[in-house]
PDB file of N, CA and C in Angstrom:
ATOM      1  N   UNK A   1      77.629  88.125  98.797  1.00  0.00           N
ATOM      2  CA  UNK A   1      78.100  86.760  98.943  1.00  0.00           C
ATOM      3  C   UNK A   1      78.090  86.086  97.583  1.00  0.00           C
ATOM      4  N   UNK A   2      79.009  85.233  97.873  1.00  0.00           N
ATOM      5  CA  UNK A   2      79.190  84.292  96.122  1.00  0.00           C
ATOM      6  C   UNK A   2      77.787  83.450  96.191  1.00  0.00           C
ATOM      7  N   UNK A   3      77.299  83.614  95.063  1.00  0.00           N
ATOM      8  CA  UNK A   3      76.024  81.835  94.618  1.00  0.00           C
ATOM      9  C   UNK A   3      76.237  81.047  94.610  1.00  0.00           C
ATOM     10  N   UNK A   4      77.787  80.836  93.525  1.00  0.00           N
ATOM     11  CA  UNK A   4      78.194  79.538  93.175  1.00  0.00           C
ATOM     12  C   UNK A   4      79.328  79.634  94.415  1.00  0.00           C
ATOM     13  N   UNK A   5      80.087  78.375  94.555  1.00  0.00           N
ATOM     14  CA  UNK A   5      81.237  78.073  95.459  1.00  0.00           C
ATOM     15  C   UNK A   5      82.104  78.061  94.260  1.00  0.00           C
ATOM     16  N   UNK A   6      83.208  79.098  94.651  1.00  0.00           N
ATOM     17  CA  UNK A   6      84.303  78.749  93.754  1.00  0.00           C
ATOM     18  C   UNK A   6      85.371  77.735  93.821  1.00  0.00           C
ATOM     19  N   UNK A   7      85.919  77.540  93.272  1.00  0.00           N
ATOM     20  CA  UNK A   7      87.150  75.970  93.043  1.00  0.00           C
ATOM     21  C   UNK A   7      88.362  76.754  93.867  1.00  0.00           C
ATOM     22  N   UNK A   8      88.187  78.094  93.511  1.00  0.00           N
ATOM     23  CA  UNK A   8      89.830  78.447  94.424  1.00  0.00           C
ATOM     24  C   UNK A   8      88.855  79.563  95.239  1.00  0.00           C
ATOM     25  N   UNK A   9      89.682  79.946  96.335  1.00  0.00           N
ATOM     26  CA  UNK A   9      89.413  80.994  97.303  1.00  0.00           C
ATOM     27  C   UNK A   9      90.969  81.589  97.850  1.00  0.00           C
ATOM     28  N   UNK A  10      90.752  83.124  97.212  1.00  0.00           N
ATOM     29  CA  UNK A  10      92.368  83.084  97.687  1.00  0.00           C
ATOM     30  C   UNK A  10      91.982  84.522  98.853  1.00  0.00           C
ATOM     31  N   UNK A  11      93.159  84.268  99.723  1.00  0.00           N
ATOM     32  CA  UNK A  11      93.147  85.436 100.837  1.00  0.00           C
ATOM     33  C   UNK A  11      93.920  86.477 100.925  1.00  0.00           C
ATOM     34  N   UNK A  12      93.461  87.432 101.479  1.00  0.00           N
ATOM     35  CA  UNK A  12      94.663  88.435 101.567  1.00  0.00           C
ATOM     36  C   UNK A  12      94.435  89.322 102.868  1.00  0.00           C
ATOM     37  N   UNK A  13      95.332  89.098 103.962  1.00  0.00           N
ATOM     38  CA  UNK A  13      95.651  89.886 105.153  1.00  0.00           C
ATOM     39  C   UNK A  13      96.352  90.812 104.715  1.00  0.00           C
ATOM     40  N   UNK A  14      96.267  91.799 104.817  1.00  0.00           N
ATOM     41  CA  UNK A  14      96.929  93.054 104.864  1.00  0.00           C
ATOM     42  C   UNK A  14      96.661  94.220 105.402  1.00  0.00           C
ATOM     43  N   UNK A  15      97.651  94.899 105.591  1.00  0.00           N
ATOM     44  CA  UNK A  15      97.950  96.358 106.566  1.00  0.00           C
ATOM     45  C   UNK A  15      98.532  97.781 106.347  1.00  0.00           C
ATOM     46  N   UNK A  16      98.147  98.475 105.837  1.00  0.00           N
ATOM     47  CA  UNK A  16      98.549  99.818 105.217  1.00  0.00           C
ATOM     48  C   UNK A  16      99.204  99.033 103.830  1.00  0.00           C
ATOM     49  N   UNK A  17      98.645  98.680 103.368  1.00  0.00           N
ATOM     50  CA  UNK A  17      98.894  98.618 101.845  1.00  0.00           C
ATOM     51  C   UNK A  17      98.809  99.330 100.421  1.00  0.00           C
ATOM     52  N   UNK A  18      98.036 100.646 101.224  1.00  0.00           N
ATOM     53  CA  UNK A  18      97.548 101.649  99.686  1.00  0.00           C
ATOM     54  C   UNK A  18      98.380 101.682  98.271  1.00  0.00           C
ATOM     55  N   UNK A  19      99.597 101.387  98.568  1.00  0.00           N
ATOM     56  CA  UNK A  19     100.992 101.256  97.708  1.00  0.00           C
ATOM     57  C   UNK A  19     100.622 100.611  96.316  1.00  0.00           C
ATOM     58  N   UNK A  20     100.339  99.663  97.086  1.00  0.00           N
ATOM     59  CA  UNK A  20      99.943  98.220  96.445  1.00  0.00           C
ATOM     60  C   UNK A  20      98.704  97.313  95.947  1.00  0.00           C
ATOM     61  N   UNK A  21      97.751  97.304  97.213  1.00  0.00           N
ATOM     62  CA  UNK A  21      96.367  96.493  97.213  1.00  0.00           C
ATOM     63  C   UNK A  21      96.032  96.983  95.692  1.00  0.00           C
ATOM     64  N   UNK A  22      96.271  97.844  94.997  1.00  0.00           N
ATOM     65  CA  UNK A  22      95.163  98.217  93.710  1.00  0.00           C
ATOM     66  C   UNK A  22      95.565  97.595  92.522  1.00  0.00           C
ATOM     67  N   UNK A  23      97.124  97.651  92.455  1.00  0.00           N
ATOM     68  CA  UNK A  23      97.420  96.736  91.657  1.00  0.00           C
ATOM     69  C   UNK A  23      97.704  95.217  91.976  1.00  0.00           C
ATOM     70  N   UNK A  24      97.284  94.793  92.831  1.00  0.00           N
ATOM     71  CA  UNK A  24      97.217  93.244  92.985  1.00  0.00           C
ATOM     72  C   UNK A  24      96.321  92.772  92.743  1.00  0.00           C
ATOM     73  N   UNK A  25      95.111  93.319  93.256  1.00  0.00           N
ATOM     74  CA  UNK A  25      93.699  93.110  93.144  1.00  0.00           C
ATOM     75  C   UNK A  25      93.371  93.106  91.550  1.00  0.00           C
ATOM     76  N   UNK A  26      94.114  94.003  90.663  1.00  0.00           N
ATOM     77  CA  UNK A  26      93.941  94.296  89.645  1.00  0.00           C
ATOM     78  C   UNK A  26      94.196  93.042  88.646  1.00  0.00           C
ATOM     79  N   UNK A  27      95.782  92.506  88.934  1.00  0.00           N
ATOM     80  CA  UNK A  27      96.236  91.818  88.882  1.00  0.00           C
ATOM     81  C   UNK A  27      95.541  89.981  88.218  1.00  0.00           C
ATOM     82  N   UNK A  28      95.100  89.647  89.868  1.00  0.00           N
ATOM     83  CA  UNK A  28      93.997  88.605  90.300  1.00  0.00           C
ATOM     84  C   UNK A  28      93.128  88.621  89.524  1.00  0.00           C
ATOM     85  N   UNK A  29      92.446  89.969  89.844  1.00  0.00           N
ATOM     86  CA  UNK A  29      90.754  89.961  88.649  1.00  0.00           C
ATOM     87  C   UNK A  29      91.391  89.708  86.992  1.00  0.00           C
ATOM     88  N   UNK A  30      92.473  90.129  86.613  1.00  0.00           N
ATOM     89  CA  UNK A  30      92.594  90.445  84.983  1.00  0.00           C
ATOM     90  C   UNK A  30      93.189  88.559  84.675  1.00  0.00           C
ATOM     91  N   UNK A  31      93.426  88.007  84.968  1.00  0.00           N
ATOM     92  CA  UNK A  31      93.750  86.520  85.096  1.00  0.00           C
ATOM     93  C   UNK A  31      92.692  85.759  84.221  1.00  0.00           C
ATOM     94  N   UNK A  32      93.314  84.739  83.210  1.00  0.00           N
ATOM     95  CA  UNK A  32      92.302  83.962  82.659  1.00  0.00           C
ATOM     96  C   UNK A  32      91.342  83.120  83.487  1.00  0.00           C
ATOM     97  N   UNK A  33      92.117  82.383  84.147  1.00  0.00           N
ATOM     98  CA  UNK A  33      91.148  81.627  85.130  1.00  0.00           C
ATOM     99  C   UNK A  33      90.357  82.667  86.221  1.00  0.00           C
ATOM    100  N   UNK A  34      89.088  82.557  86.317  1.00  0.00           N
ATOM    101  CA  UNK A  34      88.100  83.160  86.839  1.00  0.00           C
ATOM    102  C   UNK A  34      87.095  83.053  87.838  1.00  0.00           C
ATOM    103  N   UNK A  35      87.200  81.341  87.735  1.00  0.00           N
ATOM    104  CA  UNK A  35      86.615  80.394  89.042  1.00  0.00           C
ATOM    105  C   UNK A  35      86.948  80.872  90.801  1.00  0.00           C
ATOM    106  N   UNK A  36      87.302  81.902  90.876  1.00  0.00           N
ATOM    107  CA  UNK A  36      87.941  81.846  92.609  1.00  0.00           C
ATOM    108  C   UNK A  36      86.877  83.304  93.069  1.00  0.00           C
ATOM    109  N   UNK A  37      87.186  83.166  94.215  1.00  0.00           N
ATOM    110  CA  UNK A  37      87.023  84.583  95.562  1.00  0.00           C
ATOM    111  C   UNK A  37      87.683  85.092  96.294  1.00  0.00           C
ATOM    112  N   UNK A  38      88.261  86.066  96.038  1.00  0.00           N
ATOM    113  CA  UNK A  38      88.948  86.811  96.747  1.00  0.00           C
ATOM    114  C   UNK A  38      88.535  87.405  98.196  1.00  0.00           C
ATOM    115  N   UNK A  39      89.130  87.314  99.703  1.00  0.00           N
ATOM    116  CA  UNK A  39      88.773  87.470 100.512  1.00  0.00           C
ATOM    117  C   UNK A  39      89.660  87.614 101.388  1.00  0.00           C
ATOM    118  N   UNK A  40      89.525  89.451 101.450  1.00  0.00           N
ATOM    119  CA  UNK A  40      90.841  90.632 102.005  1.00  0.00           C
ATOM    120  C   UNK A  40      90.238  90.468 103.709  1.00  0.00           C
ATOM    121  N   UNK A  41      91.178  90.845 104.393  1.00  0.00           N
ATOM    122  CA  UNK A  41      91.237  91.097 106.026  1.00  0.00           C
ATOM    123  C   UNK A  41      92.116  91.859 105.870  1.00  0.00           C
ATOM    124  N   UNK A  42      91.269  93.020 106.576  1.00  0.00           N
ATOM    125  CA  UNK A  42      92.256  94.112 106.682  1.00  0.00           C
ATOM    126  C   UNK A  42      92.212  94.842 108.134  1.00  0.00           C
ATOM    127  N   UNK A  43      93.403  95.538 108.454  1.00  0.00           N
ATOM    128  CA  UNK A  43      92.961  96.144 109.938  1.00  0.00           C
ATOM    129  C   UNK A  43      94.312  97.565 110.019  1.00  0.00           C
ATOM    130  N   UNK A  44      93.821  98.207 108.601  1.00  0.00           N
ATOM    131  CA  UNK A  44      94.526  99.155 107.879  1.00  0.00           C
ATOM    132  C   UNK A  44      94.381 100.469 108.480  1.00  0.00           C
ATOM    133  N   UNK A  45      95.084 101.645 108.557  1.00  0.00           N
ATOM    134  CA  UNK A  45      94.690 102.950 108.865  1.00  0.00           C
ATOM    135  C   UNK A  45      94.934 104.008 107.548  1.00  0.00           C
ATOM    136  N   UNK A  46      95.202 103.459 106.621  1.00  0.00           N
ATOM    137  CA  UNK A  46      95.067 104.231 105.479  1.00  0.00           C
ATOM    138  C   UNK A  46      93.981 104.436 104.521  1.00  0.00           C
ATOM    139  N   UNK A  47      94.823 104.338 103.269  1.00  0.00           N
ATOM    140  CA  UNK A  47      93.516 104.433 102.609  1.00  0.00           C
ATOM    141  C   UNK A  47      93.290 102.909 102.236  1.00  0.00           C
ATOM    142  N   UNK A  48      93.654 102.376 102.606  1.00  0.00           N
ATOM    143  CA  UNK A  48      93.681 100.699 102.041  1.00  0.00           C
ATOM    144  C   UNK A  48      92.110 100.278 101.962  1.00  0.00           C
ATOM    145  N   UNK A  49      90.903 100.441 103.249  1.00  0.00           N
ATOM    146  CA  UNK A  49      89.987 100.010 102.846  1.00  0.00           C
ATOM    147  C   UNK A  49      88.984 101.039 102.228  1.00  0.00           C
ATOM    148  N   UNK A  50      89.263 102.136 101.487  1.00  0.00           N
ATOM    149  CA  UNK A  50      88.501 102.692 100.797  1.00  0.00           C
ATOM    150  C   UNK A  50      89.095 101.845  99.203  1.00  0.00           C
ATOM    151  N   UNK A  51      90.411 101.857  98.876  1.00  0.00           N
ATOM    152  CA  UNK A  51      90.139 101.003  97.804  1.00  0.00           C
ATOM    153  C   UNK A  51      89.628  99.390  97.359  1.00  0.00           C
ATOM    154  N   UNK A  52      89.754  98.566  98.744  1.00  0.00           N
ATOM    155  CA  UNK A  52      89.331  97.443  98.922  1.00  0.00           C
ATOM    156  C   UNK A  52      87.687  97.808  98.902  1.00  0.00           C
ATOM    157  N   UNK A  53      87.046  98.676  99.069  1.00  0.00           N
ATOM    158  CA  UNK A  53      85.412  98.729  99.469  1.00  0.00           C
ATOM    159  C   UNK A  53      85.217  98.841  97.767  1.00  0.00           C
ATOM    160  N   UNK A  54      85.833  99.702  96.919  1.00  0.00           N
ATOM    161  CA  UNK A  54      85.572  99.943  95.525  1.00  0.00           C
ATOM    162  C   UNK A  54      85.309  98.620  94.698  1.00  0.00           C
ATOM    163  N   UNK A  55      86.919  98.251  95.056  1.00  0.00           N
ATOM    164  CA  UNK A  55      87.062  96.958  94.685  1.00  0.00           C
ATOM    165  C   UNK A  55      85.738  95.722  94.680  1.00  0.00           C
ATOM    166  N   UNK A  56      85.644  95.519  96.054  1.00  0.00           N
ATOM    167  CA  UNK A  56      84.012  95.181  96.324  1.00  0.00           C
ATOM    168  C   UNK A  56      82.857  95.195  95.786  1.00  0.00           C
ATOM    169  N   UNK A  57      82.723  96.415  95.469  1.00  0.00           N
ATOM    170  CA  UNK A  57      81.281  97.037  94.772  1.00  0.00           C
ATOM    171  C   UNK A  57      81.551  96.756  93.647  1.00  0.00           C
ATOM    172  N   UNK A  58      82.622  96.300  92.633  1.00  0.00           N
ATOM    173  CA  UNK A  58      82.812  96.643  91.124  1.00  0.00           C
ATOM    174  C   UNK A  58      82.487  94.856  91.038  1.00  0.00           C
ATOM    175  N   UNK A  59      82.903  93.759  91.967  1.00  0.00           N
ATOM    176  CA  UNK A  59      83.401  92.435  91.606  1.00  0.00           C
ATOM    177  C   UNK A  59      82.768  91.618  92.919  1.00  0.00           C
ATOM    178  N   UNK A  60      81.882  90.584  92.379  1.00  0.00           N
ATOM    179  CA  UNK A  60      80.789  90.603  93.853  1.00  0.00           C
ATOM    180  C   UNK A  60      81.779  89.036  94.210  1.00  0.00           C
ATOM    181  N   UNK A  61      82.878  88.882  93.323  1.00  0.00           N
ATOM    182  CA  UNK A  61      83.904  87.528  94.088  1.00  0.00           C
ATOM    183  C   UNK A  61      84.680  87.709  95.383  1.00  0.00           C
ATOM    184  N   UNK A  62      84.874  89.241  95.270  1.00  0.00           N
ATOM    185  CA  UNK A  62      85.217  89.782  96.463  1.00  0.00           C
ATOM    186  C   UNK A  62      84.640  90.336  98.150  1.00  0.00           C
ATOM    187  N   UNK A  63      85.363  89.801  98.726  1.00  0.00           N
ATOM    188  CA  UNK A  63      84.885  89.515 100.234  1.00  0.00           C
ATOM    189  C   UNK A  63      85.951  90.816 100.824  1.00  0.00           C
ATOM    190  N   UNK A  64      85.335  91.999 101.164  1.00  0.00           N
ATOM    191  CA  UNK A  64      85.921  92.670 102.811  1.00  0.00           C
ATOM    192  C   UNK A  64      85.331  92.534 103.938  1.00  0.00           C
ATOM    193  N   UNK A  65      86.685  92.321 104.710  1.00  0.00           N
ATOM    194  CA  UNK A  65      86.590  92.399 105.963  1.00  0.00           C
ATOM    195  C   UNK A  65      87.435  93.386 106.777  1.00  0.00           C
ATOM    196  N   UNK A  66      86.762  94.591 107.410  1.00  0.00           N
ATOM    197  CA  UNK A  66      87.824  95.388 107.673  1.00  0.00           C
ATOM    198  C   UNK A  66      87.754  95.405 109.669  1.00  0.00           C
ATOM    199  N   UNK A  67      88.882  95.686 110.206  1.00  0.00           N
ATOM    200  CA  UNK A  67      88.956  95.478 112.183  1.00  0.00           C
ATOM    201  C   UNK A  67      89.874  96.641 112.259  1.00  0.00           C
ATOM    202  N   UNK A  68      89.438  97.078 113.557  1.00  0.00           N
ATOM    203  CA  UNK A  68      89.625  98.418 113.693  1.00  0.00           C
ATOM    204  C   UNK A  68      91.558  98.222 114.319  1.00  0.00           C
ATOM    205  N   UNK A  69      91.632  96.535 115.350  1.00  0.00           N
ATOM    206  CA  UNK A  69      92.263  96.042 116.214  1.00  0.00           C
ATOM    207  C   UNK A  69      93.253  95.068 115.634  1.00  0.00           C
TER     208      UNK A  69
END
């Protein structure tokens, strides 16, 4: 969980995204402004939340949430 409250909180629903999620995420984090939290919902059958879990562990701004439904 975040300590501080960040000024932005941005979201991301997504669904079989493996394509993509790595470079977006990548994206977001490499950005000057730094103040926000990222916070994925996912309800993927790929590999989408093994790279969202990485993602996670590397950057503690980041929030998964993964549903099976």
């Amino acid at each position: 969980m975040i300590k501080n409250n960040p000024r932005i909180t941005i979201g991301i629903p997504i669904f079989n995204g493996e394509k993509f999620i790595q470079s977006k995420l990548e994206n977001i984090i490499s950005q000057t402004f730094q103040d926000f939290e990222i916070i994925i919902y996912d309800n993927s059958n790929d590999k989408t939340p093994e790279i969202c879990r990485d993602f996670m562990v590397k950057d503690q701004r980041i929030q998964y949430f993964h549903e099976k439904k």
